[in-house]
PDB file of N, CA and C in Angstrom:
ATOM      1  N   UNK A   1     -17.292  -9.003  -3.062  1.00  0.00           N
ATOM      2  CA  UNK A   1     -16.431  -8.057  -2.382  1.00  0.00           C
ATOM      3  C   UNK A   1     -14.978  -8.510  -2.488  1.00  0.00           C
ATOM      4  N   UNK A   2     -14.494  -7.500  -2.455  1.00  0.00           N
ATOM      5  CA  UNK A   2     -12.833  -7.772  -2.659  1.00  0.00           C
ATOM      6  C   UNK A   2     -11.587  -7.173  -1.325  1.00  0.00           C
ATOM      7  N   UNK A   3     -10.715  -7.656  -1.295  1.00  0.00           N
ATOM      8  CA  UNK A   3     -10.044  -6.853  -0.457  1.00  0.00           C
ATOM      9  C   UNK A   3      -9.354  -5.643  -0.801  1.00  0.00           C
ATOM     10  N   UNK A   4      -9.592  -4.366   0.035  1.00  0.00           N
ATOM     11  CA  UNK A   4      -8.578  -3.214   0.028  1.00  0.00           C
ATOM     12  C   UNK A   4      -7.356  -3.710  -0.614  1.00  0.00           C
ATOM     13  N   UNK A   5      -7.079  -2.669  -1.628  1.00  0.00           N
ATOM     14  CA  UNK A   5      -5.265  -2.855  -2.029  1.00  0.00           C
ATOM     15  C   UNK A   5      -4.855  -1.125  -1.918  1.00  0.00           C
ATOM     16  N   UNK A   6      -3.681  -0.750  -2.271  1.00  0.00           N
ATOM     17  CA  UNK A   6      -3.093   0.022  -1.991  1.00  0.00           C
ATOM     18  C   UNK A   6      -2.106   0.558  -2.891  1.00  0.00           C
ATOM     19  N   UNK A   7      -1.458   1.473  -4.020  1.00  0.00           N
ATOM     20  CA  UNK A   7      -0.395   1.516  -4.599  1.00  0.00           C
ATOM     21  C   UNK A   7      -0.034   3.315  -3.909  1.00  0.00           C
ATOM     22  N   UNK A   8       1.370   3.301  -3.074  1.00  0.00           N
ATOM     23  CA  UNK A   8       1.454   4.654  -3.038  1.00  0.00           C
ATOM     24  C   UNK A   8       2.867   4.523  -3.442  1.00  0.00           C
ATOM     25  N   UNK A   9       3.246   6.144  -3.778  1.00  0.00           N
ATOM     26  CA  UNK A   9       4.932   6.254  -4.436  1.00  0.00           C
ATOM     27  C   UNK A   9       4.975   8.051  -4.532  1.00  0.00           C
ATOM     28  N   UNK A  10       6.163   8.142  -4.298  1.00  0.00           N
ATOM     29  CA  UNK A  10       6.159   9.395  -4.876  1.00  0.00           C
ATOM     30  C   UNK A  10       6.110  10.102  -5.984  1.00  0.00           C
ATOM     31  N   UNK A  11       5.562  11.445  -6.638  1.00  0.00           N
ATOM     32  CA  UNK A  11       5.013  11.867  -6.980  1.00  0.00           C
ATOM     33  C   UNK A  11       5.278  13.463  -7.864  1.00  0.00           C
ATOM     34  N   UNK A  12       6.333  13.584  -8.522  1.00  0.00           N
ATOM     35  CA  UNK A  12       7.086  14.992  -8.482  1.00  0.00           C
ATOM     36  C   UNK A  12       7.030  15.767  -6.718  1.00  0.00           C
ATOM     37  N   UNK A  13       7.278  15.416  -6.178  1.00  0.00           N
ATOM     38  CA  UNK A  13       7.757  16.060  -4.295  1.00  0.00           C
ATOM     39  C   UNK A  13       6.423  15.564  -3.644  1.00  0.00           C
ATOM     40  N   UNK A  14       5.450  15.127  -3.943  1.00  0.00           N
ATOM     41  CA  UNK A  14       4.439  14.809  -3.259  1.00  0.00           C
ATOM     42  C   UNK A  14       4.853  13.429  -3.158  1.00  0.00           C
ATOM     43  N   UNK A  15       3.080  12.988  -2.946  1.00  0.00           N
ATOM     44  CA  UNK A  15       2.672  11.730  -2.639  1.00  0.00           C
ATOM     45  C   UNK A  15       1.462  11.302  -3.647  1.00  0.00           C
ATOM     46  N   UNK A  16       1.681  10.400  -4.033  1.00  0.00           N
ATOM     47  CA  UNK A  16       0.577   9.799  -5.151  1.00  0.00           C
ATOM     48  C   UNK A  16      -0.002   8.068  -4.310  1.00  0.00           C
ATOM     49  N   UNK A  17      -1.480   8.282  -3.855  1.00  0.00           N
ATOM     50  CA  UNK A  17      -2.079   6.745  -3.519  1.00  0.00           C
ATOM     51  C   UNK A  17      -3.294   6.335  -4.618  1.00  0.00           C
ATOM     52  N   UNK A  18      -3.255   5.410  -4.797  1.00  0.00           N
ATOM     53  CA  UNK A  18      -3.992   4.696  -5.644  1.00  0.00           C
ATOM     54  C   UNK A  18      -4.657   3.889  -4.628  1.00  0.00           C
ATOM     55  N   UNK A  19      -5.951   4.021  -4.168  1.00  0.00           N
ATOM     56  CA  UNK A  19      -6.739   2.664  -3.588  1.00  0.00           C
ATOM     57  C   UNK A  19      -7.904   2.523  -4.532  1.00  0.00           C
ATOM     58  N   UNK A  20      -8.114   0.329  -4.490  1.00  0.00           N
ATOM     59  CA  UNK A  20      -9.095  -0.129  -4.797  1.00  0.00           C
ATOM     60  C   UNK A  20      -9.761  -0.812  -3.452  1.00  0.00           C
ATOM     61  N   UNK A  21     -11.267  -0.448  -3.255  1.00  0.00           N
ATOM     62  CA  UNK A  21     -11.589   0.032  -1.559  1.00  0.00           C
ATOM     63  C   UNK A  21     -12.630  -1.705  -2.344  1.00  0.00           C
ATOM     64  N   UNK A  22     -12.988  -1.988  -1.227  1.00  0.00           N
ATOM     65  CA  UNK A  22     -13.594  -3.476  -0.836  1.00  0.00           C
ATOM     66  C   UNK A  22     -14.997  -3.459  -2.153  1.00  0.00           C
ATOM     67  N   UNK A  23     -15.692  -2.570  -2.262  1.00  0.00           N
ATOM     68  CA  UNK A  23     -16.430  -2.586  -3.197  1.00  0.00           C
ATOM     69  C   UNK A  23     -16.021  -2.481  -4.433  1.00  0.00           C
ATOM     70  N   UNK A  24     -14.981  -2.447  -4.383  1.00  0.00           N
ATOM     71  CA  UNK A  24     -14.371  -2.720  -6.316  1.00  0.00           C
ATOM     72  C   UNK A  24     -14.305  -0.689  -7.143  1.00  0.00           C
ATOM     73  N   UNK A  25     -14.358   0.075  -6.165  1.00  0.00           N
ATOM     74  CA  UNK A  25     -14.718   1.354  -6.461  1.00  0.00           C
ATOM     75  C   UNK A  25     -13.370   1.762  -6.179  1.00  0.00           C
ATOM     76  N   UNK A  26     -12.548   2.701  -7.261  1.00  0.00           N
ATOM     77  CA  UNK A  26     -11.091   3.385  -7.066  1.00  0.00           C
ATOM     78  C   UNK A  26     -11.122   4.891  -6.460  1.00  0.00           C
ATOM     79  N   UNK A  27      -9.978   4.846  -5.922  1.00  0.00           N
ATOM     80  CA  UNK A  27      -9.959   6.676  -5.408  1.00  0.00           C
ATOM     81  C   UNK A  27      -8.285   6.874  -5.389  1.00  0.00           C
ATOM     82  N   UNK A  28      -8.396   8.236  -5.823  1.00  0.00           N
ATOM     83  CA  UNK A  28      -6.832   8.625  -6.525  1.00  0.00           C
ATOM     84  C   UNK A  28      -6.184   9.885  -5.627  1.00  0.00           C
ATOM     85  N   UNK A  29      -5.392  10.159  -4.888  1.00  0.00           N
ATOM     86  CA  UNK A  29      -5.233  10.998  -4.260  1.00  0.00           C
ATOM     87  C   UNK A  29      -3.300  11.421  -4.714  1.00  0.00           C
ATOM     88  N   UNK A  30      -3.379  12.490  -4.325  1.00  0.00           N
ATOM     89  CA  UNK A  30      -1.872  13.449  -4.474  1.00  0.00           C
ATOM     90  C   UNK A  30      -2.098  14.514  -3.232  1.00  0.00           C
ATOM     91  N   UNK A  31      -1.232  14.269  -2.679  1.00  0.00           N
ATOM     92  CA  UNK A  31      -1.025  14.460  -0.757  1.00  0.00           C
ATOM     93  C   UNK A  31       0.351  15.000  -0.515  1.00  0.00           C
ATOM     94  N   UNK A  32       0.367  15.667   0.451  1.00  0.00           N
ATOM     95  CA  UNK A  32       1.818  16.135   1.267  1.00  0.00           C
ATOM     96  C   UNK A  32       1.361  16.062   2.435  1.00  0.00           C
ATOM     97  N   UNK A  33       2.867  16.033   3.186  1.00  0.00           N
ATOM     98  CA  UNK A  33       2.613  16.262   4.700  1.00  0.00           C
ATOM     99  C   UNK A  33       3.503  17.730   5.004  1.00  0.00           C
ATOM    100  N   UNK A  34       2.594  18.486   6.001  1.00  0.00           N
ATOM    101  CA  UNK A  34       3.379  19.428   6.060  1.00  0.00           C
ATOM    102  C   UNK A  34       3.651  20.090   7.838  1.00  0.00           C
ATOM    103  N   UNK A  35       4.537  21.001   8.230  1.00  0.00           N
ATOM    104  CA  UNK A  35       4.755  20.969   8.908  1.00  0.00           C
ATOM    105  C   UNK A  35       5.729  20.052  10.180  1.00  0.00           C
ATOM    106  N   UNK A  36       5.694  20.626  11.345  1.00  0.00           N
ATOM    107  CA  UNK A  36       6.303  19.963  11.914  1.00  0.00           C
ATOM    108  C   UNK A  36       5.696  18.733  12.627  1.00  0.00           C
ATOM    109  N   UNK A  37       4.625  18.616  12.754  1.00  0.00           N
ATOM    110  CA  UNK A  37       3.477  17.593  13.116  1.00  0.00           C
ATOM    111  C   UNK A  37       3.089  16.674  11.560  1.00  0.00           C
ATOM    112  N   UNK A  38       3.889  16.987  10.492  1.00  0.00           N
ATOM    113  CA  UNK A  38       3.409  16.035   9.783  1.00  0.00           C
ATOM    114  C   UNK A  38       1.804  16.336   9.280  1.00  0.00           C
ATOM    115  N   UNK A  39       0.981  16.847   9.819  1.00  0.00           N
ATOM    116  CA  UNK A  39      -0.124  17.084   9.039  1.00  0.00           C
ATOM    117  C   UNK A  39      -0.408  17.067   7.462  1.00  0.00           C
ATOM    118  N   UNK A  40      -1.412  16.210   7.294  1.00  0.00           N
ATOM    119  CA  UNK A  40      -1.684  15.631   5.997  1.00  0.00           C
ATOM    120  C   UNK A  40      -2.541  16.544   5.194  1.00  0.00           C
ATOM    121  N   UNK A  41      -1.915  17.574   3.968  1.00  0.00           N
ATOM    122  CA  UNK A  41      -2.371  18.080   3.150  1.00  0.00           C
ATOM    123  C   UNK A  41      -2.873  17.444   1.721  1.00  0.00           C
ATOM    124  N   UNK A  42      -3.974  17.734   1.257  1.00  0.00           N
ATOM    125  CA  UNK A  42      -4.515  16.859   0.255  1.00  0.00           C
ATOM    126  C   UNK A  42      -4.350  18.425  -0.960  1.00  0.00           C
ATOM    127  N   UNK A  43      -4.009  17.746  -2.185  1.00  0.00           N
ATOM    128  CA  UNK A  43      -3.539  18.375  -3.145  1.00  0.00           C
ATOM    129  C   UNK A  43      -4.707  18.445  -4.430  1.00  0.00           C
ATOM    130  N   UNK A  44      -5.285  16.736  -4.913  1.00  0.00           N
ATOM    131  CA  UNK A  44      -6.022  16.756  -5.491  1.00  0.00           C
ATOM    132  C   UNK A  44      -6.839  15.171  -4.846  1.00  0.00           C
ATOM    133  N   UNK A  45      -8.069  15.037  -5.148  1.00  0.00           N
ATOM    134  CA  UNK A  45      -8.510  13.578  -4.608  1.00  0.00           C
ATOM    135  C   UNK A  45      -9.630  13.505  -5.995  1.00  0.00           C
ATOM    136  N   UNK A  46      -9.755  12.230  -6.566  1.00  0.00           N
ATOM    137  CA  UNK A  46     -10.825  12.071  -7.366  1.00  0.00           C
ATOM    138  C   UNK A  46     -11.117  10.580  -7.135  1.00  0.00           C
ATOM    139  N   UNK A  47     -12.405  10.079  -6.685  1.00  0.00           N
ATOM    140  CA  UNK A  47     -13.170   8.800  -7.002  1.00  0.00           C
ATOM    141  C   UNK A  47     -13.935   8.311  -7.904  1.00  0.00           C
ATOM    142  N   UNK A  48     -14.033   7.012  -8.295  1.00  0.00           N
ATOM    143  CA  UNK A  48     -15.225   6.360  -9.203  1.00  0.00           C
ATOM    144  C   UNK A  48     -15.801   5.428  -8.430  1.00  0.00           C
ATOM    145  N   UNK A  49     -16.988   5.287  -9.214  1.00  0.00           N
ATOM    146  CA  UNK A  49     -18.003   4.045  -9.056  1.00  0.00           C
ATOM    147  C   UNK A  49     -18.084   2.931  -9.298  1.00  0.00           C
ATOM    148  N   UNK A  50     -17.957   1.903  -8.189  1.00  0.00           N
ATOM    149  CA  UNK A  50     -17.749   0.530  -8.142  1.00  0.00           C
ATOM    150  C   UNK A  50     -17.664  -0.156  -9.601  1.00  0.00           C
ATOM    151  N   UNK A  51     -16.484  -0.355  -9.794  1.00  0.00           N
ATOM    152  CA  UNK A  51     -16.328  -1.216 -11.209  1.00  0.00           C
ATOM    153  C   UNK A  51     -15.361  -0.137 -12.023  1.00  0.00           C
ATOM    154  N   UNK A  52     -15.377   0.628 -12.278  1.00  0.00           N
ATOM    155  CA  UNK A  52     -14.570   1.533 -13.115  1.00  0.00           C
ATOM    156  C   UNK A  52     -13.271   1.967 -12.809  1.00  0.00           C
ATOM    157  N   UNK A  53     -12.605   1.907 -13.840  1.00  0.00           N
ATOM    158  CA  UNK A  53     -10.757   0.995 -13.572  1.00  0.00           C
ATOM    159  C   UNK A  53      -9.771   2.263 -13.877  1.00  0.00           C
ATOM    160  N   UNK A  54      -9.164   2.536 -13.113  1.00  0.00           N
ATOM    161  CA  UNK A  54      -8.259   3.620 -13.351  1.00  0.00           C
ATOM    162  C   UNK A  54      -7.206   3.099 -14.643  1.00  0.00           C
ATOM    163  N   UNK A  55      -7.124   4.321 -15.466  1.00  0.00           N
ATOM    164  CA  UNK A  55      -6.298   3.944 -16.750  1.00  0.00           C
ATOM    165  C   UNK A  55      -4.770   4.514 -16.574  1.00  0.00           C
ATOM    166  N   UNK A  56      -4.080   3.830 -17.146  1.00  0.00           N
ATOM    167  CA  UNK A  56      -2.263   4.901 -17.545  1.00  0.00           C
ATOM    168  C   UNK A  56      -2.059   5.012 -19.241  1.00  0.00           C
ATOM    169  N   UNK A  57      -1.923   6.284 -19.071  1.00  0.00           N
ATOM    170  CA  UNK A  57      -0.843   6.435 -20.295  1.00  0.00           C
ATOM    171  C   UNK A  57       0.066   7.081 -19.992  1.00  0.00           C
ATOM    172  N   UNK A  58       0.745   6.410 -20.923  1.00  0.00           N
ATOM    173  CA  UNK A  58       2.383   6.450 -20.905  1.00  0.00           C
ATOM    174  C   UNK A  58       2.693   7.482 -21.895  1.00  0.00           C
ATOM    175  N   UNK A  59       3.975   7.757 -21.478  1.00  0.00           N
ATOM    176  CA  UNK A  59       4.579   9.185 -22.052  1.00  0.00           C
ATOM    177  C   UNK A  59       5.116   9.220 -23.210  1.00  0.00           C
ATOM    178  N   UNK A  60       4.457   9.938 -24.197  1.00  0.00           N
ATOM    179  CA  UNK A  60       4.469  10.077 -25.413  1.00  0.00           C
ATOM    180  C   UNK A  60       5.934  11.090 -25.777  1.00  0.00           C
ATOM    181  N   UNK A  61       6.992  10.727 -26.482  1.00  0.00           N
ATOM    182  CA  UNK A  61       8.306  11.142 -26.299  1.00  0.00           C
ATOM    183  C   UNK A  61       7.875  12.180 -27.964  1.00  0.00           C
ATOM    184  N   UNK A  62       7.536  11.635 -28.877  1.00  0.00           N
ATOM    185  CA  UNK A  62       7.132  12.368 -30.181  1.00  0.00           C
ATOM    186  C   UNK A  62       5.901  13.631 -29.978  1.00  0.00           C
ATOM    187  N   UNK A  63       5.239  13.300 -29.010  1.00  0.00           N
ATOM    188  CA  UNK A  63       4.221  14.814 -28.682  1.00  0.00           C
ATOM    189  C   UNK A  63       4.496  14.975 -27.505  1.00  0.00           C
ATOM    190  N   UNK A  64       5.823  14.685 -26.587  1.00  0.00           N
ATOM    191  CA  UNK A  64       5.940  15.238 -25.449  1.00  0.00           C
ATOM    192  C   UNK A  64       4.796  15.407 -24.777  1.00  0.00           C
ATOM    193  N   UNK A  65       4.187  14.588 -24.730  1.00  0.00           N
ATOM    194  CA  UNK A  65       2.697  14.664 -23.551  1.00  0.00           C
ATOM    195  C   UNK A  65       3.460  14.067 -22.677  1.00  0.00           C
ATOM    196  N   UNK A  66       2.857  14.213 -21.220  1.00  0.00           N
ATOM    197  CA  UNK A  66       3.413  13.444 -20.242  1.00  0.00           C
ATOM    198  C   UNK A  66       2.644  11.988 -20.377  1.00  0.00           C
ATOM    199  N   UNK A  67       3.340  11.102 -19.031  1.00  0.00           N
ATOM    200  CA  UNK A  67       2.600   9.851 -18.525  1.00  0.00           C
ATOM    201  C   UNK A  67       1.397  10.351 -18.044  1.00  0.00           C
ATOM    202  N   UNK A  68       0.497   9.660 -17.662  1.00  0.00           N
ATOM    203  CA  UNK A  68      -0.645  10.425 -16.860  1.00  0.00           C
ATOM    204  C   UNK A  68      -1.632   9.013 -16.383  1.00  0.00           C
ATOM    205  N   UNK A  69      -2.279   9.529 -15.383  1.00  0.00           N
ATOM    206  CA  UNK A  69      -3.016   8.475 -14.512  1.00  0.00           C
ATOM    207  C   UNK A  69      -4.401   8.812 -14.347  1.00  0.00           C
ATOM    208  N   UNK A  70      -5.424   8.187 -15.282  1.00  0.00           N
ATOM    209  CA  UNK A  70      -6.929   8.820 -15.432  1.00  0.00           C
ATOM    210  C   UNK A  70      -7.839   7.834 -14.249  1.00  0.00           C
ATOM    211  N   UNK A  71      -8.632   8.656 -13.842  1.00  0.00           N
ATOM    212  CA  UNK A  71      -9.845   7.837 -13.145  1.00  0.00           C
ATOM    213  C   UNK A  71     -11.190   8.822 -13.564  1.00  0.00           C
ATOM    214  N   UNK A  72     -12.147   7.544 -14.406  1.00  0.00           N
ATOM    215  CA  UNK A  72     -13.282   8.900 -14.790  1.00  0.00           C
ATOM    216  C   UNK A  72     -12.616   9.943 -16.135  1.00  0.00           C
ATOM    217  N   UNK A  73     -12.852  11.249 -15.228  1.00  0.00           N
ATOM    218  CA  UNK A  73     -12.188  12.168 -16.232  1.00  0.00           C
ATOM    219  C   UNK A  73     -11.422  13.175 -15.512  1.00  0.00           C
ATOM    220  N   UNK A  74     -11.144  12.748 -14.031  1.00  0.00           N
ATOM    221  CA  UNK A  74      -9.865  13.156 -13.647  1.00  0.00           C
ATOM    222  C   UNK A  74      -8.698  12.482 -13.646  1.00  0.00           C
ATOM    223  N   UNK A  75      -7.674  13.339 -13.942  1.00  0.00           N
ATOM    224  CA  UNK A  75      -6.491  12.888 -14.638  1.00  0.00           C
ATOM    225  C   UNK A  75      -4.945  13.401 -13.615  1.00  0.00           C
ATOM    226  N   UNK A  76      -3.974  12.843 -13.266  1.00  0.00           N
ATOM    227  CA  UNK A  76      -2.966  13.779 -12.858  1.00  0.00           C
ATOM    228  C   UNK A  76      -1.763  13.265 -13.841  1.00  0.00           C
ATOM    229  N   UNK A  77      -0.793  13.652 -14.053  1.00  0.00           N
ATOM    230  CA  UNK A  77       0.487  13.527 -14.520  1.00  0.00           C
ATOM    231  C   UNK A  77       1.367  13.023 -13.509  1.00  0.00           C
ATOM    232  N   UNK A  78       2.253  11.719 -14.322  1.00  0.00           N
ATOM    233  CA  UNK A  78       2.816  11.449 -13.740  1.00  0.00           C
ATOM    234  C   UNK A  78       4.828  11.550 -14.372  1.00  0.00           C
ATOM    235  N   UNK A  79       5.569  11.239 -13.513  1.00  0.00           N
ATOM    236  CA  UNK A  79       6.811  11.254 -13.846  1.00  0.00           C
ATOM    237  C   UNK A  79       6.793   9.760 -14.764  1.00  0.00           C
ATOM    238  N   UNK A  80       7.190  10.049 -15.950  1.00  0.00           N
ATOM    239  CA  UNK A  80       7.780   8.331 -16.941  1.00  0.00           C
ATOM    240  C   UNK A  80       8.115   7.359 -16.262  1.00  0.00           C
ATOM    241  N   UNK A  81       8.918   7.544 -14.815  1.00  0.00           N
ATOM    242  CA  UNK A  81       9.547   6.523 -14.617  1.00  0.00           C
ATOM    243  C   UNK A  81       8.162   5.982 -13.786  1.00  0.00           C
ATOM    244  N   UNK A  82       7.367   6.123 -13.447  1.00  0.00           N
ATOM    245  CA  UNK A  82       6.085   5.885 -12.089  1.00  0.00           C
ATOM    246  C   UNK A  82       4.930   5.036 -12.966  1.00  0.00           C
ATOM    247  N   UNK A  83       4.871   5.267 -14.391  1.00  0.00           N
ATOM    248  CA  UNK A  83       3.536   4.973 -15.125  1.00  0.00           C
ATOM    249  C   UNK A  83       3.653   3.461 -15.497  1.00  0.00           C
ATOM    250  N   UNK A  84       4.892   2.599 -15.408  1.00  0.00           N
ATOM    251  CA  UNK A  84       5.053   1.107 -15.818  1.00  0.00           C
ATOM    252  C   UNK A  84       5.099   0.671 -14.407  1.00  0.00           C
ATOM    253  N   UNK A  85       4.638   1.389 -13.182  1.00  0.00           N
ATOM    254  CA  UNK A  85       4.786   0.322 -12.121  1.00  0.00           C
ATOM    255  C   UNK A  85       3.232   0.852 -11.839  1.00  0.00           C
ATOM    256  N   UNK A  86       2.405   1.359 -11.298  1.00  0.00           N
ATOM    257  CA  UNK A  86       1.185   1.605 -11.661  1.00  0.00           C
ATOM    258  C   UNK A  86       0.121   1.030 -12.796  1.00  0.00           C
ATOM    259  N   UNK A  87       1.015   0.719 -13.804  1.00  0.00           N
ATOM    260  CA  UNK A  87       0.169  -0.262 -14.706  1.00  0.00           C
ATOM    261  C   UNK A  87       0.460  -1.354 -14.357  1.00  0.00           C
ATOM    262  N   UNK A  88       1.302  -2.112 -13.776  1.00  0.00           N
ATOM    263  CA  UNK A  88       1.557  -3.131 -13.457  1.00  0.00           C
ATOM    264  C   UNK A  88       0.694  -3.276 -11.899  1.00  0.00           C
ATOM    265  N   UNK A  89       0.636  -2.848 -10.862  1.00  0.00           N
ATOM    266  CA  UNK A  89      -0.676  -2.341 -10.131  1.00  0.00           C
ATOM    267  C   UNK A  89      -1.860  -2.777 -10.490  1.00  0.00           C
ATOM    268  N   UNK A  90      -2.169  -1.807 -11.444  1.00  0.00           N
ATOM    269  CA  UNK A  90      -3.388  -2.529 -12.187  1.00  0.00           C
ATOM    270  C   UNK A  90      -3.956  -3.550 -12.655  1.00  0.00           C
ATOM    271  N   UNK A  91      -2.961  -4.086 -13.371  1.00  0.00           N
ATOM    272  CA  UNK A  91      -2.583  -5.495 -14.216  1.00  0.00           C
ATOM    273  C   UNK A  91      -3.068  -6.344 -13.125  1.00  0.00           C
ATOM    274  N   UNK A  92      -2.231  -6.028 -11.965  1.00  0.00           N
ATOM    275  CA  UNK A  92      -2.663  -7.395 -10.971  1.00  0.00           C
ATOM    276  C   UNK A  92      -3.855  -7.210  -9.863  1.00  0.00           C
ATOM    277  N   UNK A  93      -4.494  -6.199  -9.394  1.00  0.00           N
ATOM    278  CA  UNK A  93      -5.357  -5.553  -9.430  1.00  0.00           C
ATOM    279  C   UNK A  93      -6.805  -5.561  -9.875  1.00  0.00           C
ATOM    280  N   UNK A  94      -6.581  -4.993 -10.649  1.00  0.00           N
ATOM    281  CA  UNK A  94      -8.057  -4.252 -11.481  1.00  0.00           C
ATOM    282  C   UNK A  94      -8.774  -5.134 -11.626  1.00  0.00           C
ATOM    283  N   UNK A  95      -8.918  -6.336 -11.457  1.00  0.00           N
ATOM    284  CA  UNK A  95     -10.365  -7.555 -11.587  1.00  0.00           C
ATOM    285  C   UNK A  95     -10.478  -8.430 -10.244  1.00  0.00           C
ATOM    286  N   UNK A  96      -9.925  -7.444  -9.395  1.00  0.00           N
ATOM    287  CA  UNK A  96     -10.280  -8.156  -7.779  1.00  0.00           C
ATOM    288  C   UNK A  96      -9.193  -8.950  -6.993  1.00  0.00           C
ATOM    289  N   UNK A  97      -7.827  -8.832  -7.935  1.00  0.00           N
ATOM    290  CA  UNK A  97      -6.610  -9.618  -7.003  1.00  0.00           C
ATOM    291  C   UNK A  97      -6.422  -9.135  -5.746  1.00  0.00           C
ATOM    292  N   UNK A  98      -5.999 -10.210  -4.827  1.00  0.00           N
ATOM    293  CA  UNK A  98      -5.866  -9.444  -3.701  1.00  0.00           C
ATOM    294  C   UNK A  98      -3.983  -8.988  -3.571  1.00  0.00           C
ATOM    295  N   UNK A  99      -3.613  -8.282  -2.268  1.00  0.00           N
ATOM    296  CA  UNK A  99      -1.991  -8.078  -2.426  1.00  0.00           C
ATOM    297  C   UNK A  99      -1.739  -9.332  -1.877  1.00  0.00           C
TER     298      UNK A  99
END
């Protein structure tokens, strides 16, 4: 078992969290808060199964693809500047580091 980590940042106007949860299993969420109470709207959420490592690619400037952030075979897009600190996340991360 490992400890909870955490990567959140913003997100083109949202919110983008990255958790790796105690069983080594990832979950990817893109969130707003809305209203005057702040209430927490969920945009997209996708999880995997213990062991399986969320990927980045980076933004392809010659096919204008975006950056993008895969778990499984859900995927969201990210802004260029967000995809080298998220891999770096990972980097320290993805085989059980703790924060």
């Amino acid at each position: 078992m490992s400890t909870q980590v955490e990567f959140t940042a913003k997100c083109f106007g949202a919110n983008l969290g990255l958790t790796r949860n105690s069983d080594n299993s990832w979950r990817m969420s893109l969130y707003t808060f809305v209203g005057k109470d702040r209430k927490h709207r969920g945009i997209a959420f996708a999880c995997a199964s213990p062991g399986k490592v969320p990927r980045v690619d980076a933004h392809d400037a010659d096919t204008d693809t975006p950056a993008a952030l895969w778990l499984g075979s859900a995927c969201i897009d990210l802004p260029a500047t967000l995809a080298p600190k998220i891999q770096a996340f990972l980097t320290e991360h993805a085989n059980g580091g703790a924060a």
